[in-house]
Protein backbone atom coordinates (compact mmCIF):
# COMPACT_ATOMS: atom_id res chain seq x y z
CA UNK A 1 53.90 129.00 119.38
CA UNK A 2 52.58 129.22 115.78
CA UNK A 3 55.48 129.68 112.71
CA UNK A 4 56.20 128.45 108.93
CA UNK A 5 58.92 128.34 107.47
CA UNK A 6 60.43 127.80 103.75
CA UNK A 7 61.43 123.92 103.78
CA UNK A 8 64.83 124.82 101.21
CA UNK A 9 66.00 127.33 104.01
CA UNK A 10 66.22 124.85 107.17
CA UNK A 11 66.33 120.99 105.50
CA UNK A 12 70.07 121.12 104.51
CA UNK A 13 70.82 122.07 108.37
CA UNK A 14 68.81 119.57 109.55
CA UNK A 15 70.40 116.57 107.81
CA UNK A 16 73.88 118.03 108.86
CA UNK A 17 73.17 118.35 112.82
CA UNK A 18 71.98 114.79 113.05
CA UNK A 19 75.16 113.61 113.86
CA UNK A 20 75.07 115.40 117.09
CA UNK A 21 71.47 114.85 118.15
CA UNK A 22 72.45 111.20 116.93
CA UNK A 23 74.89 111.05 119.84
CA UNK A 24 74.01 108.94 122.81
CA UNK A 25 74.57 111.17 125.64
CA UNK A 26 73.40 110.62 129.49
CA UNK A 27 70.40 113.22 129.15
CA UNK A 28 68.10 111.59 126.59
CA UNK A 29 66.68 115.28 125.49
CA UNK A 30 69.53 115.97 123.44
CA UNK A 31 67.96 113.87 120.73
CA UNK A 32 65.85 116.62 120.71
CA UNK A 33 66.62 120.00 119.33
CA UNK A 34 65.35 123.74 120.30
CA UNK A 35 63.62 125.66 118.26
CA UNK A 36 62.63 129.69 119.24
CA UNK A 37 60.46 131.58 117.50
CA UNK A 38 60.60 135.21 117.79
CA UNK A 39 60.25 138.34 115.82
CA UNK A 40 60.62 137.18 112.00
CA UNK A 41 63.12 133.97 112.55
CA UNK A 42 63.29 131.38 114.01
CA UNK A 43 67.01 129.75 115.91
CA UNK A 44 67.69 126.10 116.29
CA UNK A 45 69.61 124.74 118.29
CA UNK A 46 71.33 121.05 118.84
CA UNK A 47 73.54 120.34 122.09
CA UNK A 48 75.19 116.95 122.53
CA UNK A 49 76.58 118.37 125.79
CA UNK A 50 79.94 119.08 123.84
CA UNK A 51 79.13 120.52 121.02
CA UNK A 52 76.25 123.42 120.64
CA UNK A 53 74.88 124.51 117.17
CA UNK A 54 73.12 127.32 117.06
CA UNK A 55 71.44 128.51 113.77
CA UNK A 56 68.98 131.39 112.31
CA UNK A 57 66.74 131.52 109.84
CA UNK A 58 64.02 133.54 108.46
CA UNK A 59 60.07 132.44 108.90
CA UNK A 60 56.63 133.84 109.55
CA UNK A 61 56.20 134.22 113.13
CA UNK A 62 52.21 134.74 114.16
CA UNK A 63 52.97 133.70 117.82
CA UNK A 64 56.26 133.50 119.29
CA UNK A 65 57.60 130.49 121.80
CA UNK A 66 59.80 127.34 122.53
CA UNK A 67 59.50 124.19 121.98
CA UNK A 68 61.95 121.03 122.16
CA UNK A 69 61.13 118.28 119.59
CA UNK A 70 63.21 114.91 118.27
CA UNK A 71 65.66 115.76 115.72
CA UNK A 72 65.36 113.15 113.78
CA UNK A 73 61.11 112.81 113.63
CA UNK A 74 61.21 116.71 112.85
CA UNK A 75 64.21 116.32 110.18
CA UNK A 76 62.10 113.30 108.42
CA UNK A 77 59.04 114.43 108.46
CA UNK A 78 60.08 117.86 106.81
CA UNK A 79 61.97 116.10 104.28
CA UNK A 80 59.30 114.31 102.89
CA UNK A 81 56.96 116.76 103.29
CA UNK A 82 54.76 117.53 100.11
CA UNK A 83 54.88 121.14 100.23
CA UNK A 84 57.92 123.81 100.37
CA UNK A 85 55.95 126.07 102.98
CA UNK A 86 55.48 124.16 106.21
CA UNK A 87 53.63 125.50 109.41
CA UNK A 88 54.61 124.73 113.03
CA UNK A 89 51.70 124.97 115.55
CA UNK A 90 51.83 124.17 119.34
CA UNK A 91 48.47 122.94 120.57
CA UNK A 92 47.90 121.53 123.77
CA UNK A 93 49.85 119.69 126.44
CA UNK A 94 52.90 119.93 124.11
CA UNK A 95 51.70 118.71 121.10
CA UNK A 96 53.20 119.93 117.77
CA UNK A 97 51.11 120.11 114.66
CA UNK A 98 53.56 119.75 111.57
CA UNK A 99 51.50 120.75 108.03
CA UNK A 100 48.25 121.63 107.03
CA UNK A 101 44.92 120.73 104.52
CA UNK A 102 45.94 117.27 103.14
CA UNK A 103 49.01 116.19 105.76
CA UNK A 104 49.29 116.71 108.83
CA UNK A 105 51.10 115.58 111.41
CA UNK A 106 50.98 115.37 115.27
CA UNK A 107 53.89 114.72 117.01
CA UNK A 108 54.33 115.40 120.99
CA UNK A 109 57.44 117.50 122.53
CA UNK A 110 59.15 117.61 125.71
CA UNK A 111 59.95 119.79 128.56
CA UNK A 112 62.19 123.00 126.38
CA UNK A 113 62.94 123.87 129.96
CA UNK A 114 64.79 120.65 130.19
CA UNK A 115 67.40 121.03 127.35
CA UNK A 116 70.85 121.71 128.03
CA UNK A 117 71.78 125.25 128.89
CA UNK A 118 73.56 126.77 126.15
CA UNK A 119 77.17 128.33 127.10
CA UNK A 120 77.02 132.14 126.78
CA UNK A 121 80.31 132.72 125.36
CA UNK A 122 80.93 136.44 124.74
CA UNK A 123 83.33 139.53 123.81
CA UNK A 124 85.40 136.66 121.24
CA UNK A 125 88.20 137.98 119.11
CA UNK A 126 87.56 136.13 115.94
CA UNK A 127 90.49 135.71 113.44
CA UNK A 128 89.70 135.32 109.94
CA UNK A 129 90.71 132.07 108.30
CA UNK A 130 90.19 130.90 104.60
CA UNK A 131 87.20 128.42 104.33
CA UNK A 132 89.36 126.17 102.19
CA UNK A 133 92.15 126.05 105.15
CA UNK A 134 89.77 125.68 108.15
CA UNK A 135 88.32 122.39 105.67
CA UNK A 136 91.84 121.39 105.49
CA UNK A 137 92.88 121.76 109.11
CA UNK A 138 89.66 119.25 110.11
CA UNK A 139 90.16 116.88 107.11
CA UNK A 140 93.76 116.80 108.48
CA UNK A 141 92.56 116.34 112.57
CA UNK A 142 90.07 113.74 111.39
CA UNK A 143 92.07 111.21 109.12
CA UNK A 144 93.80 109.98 112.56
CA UNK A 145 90.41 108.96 114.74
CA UNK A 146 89.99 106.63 117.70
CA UNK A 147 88.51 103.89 119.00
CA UNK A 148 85.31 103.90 121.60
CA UNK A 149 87.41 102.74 124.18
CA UNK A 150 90.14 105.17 123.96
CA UNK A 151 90.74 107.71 127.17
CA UNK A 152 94.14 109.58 126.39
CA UNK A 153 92.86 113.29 126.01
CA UNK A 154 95.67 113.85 123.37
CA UNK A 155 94.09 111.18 121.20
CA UNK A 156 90.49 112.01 121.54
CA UNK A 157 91.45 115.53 120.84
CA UNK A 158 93.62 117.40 118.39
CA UNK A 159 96.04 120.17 119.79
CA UNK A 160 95.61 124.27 118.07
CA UNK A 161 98.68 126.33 118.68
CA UNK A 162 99.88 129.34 117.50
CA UNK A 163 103.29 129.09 116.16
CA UNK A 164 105.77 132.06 114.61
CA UNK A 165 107.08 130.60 110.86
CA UNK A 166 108.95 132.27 107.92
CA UNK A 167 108.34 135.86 109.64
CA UNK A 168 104.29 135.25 110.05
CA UNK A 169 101.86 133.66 112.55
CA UNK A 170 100.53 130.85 111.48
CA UNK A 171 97.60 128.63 113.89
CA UNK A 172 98.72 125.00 113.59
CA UNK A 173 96.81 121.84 114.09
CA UNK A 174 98.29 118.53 115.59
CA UNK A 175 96.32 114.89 115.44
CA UNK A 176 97.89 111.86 116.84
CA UNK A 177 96.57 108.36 117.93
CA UNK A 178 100.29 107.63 118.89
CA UNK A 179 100.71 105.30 115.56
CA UNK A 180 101.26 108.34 113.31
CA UNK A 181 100.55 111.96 113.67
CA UNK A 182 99.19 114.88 111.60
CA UNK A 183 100.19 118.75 111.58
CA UNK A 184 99.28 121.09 109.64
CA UNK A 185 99.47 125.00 109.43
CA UNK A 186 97.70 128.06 107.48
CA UNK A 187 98.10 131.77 107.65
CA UNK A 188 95.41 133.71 109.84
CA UNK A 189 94.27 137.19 109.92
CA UNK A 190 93.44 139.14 113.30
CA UNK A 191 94.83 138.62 116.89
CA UNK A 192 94.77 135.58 118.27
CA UNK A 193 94.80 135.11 122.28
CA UNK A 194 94.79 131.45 123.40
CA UNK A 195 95.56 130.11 126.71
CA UNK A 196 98.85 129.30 128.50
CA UNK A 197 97.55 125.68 128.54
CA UNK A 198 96.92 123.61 125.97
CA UNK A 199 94.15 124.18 123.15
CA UNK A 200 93.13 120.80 122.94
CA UNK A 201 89.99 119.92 120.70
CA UNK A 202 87.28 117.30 120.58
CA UNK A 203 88.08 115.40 117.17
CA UNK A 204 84.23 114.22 117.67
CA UNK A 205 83.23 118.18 117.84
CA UNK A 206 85.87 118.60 114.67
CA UNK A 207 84.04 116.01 112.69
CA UNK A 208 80.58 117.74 113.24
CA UNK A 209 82.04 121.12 112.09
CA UNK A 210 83.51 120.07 109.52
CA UNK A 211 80.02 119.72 107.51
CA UNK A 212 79.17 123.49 108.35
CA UNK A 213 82.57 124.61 106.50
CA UNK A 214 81.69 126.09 102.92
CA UNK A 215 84.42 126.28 100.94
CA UNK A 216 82.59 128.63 98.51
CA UNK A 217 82.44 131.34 100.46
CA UNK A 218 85.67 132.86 101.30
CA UNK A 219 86.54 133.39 104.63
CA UNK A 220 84.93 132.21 107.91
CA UNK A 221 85.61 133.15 111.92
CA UNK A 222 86.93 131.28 114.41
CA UNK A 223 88.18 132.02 118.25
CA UNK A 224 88.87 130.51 121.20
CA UNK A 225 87.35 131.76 124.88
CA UNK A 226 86.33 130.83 127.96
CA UNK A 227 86.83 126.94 127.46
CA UNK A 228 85.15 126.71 124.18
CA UNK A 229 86.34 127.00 120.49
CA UNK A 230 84.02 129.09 118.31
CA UNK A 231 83.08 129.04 114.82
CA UNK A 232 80.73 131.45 113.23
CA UNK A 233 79.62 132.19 109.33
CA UNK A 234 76.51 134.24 108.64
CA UNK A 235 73.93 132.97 110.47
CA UNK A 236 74.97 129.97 111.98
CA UNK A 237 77.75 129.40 114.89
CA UNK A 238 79.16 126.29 116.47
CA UNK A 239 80.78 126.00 120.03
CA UNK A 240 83.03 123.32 121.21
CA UNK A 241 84.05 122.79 124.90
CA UNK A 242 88.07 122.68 125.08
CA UNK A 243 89.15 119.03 126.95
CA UNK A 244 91.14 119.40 129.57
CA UNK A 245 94.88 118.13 129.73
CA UNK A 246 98.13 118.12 128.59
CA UNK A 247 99.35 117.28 125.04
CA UNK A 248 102.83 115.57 124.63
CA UNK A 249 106.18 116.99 123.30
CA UNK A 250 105.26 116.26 119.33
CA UNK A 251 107.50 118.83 118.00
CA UNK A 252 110.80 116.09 117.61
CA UNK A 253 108.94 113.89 115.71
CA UNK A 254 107.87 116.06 113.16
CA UNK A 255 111.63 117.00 112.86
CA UNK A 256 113.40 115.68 109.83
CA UNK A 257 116.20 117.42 109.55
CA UNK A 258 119.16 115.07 109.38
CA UNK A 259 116.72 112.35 107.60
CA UNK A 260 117.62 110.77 103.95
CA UNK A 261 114.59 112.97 101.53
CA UNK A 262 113.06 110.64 98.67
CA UNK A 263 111.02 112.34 95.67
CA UNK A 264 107.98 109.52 94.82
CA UNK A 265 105.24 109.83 92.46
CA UNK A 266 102.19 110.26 94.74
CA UNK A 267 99.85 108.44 92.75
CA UNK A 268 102.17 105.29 92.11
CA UNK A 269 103.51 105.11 95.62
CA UNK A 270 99.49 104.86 96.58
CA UNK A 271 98.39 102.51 93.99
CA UNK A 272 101.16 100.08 95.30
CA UNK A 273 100.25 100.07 98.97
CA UNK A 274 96.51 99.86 98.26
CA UNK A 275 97.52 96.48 96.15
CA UNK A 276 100.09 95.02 98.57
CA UNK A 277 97.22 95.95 101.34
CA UNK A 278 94.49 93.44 99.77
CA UNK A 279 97.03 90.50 101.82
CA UNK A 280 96.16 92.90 105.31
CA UNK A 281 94.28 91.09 108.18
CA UNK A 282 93.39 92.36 111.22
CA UNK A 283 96.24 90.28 112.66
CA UNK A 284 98.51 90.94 110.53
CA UNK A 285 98.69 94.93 109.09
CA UNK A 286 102.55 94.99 108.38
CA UNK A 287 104.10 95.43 105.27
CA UNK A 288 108.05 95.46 104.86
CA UNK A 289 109.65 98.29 103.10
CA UNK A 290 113.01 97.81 101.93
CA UNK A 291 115.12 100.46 100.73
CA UNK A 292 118.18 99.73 98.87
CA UNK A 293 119.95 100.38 95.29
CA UNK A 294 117.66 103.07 93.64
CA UNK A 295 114.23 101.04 94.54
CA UNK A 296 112.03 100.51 97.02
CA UNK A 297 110.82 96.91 97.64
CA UNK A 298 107.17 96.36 99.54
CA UNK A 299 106.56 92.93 100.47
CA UNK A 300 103.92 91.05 102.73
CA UNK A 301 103.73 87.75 104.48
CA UNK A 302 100.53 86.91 105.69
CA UNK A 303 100.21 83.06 107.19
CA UNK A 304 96.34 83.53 106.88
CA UNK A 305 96.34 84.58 103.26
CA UNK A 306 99.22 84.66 101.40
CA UNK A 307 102.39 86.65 100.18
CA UNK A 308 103.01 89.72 97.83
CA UNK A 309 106.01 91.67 96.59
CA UNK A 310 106.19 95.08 94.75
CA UNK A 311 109.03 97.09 93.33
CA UNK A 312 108.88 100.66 92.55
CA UNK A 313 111.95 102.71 91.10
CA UNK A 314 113.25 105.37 93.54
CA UNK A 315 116.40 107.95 93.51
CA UNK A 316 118.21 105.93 97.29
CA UNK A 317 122.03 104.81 96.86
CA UNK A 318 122.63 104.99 100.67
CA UNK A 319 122.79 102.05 103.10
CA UNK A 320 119.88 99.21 102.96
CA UNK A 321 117.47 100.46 104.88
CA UNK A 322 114.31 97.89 105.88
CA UNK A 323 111.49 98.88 107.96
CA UNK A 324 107.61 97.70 109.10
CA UNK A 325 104.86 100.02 108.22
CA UNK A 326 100.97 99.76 108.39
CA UNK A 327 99.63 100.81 104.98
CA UNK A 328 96.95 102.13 105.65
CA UNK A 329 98.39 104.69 107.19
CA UNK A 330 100.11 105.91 104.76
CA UNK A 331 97.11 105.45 102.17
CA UNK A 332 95.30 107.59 104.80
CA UNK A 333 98.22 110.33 104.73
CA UNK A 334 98.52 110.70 101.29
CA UNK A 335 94.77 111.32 100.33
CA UNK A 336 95.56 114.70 101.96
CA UNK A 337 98.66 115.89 99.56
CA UNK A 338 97.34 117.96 96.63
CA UNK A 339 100.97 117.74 94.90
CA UNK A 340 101.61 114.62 92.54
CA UNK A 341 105.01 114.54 93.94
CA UNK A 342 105.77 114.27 98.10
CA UNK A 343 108.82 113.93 99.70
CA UNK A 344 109.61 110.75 101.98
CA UNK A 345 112.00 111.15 104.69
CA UNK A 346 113.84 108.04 106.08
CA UNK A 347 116.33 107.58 108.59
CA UNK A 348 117.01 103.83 110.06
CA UNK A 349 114.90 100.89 110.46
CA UNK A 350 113.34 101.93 113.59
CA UNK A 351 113.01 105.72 112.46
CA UNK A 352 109.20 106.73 111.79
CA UNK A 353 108.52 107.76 108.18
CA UNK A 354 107.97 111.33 107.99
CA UNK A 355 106.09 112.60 104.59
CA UNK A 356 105.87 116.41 103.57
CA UNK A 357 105.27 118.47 100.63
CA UNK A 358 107.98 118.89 97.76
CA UNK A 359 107.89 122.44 98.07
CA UNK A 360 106.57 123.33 101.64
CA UNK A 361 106.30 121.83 104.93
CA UNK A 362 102.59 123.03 106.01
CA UNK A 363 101.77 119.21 105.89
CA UNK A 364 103.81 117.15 107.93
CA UNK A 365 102.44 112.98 108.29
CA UNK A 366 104.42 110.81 110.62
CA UNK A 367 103.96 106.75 111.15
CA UNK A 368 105.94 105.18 113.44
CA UNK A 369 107.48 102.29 112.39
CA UNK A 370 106.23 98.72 113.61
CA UNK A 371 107.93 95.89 115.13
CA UNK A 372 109.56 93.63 112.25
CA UNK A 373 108.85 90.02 113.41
């Protein structure tokens, strides 16, 4: 194998995929990533057994091949490389020679025929989805995350549905970690066939995608088949094996029909939970909300540190209502309203907190209320 390539065309895409050959999986050679050099490209490829990235890109070919090579040696040693034009040769017993004239590098590879089979996934009915939506749907999944010890399928994936709204179908994502819970929906364009069982999504294979979605460019493709979602732009696709398993009943908890609606400045509602946070420990993550007489009252007792209190004007004449929230979740929630103004919803003490849009209900952020001790 003998190539070069231009180093602007490949070094972005090589930062971004390091997060999957980063991943510690049980086969140590998907550190490594695949590169195939034939006719005037050449196609990398990461797999992190989960999540396959494929990629093409144009280069001077004198002698095609394969050869698997650590992802991160290749990455760093192309960034800093001197020149823009960098060669690729394959020597002898697997050793790569990265550069030429004044640096040069030798660096050995492994066994391609070792590296993780990439799924042939074929005949996909892609919908169309606006870049800008697809980054919101994934900025939405990936606000509510999990720990390393987690096992619930339902929380170490988020749920894609198609769902009939307002005379239109509309592809709707749900995130929970069963503390709070994220949906959100957008407008698609195409046909859309998804299983009878659940669509449920690897927030880990989310994250990575995320970094691939340019929200320049208009539109991008996306569709699900044989047990893998797909997402393609020009030259560059990304597959993510489906988990398997059922996802809970979430649609009555993003109900709040019946609940009290309060209008609150987005910004000022923020500002005071990131203040009446700073008194959060990691035994103690309650605040008190207090609802009564046109405000709102936020306090915090925290043996370990201290106590706050903070007021804030709000439109409420109903019954006192007092309830225990974390705040970080709703600092968390709020980052992902573009309106200044969002609508609370409230019910009773033990009543999650259910926050939407003034005008529309595409965004829907639930937190479940905590124990008041």
């Amino acid at each position: 194998m003998k190539f070069s390539f231009n180093k602007k065309d490949v070094i972005d895409v090589l930062s971004k995929i390091q997060g999957l050959t980063g991943r510690k999986t049980n086969l140590t050679i998907t550190s490594d990533i695949l590169i195939k050099a034939m006719g005037s490209q050449i196609t990398i490829t990461a797999n992190d057994l989960e999540t396959v990235f494929i990629g093409t890109y144009e280069a001077h070919v004198e002698k095609e091949g394969l050869i698997s090579i650590n992802s991160k040696k290749f990455f760093e040693i192309i960034r800093e490389y001197p020149d823009n034009n960098i060669h690729v040769n394959e020597i002898e017993n697997r050793w790569i020679e990265i550069g030429e004239n004044d640096s040069i590098f030798h660096i050995v590879s492994s066994d391609y025929e070792n590296f993780p089979e990439t799924p042939v996934v074929e005949n996909i009915d892609f919908i169309e989805l606006k870049s800008i939506d697809m980054k919101k749907m994934v900025d939405v999944s990936s606000v509510v995350n999990f720990s390393g010890e987690e096992k619930r399928i339902y929380v170490l994936g988020s749920l894609i549905e198609k769902i009939h709204t307002q005379g239109s179908d509309k592809l709707r994502i749900v995130s929970t970690d069963s503390r709070r819970l994220n949906s959100y929906e957008v407008e698609y364009e195409g046909r859309l066939d998804l299983p009878e069982e659940s669509v449920i999504i690897p927030k880990k294979g989310l994250s990575e995608l995320s970094k691939f979605i340019d929200t320049s460019k208009e539109k991008i493709n996306i569709g699900v088949k044989d047990n893998h979602f797909v997402f393609q732009n020009d030259h560059e696709s990304i597959m993510i094996k489906l988990l398997e398993g059922e996802y809970p009943d979430y649609k009555p908890v993003i109900n709040y029909e019946g609940m009290i609606p309060l209008e609150v400045d987005k910004n000022m509602f923020s500002t005071l939970m990131k203040r009446i946070s700073i008194l959060t420990s990691d035994d103690y993550k309650s605040v008190i909300l207090n609802f009564k007489n046109n405000e709102l009252i936020v306090t915090i007792t925290n043996p370990e540190i201290g106590e706050s209190k903070e007021r804030m004007m709000i439109s409420f004449d109903g019954e006192e209502i007092k309830s225990a929230f974390n705040p970080k979740y709703f600092l968390d929630a709020l980052t992902l309203f573009d309106q200044s103004i969002v609508v609370i919803n409230i019910r009773d003490s033990k009543s999650p907190c259910i926050i939407k849009g003034l005008d529309n209900s595409n965004l829907i952020c639930v937190i479940m209320a905590m124990h008041i001790s």
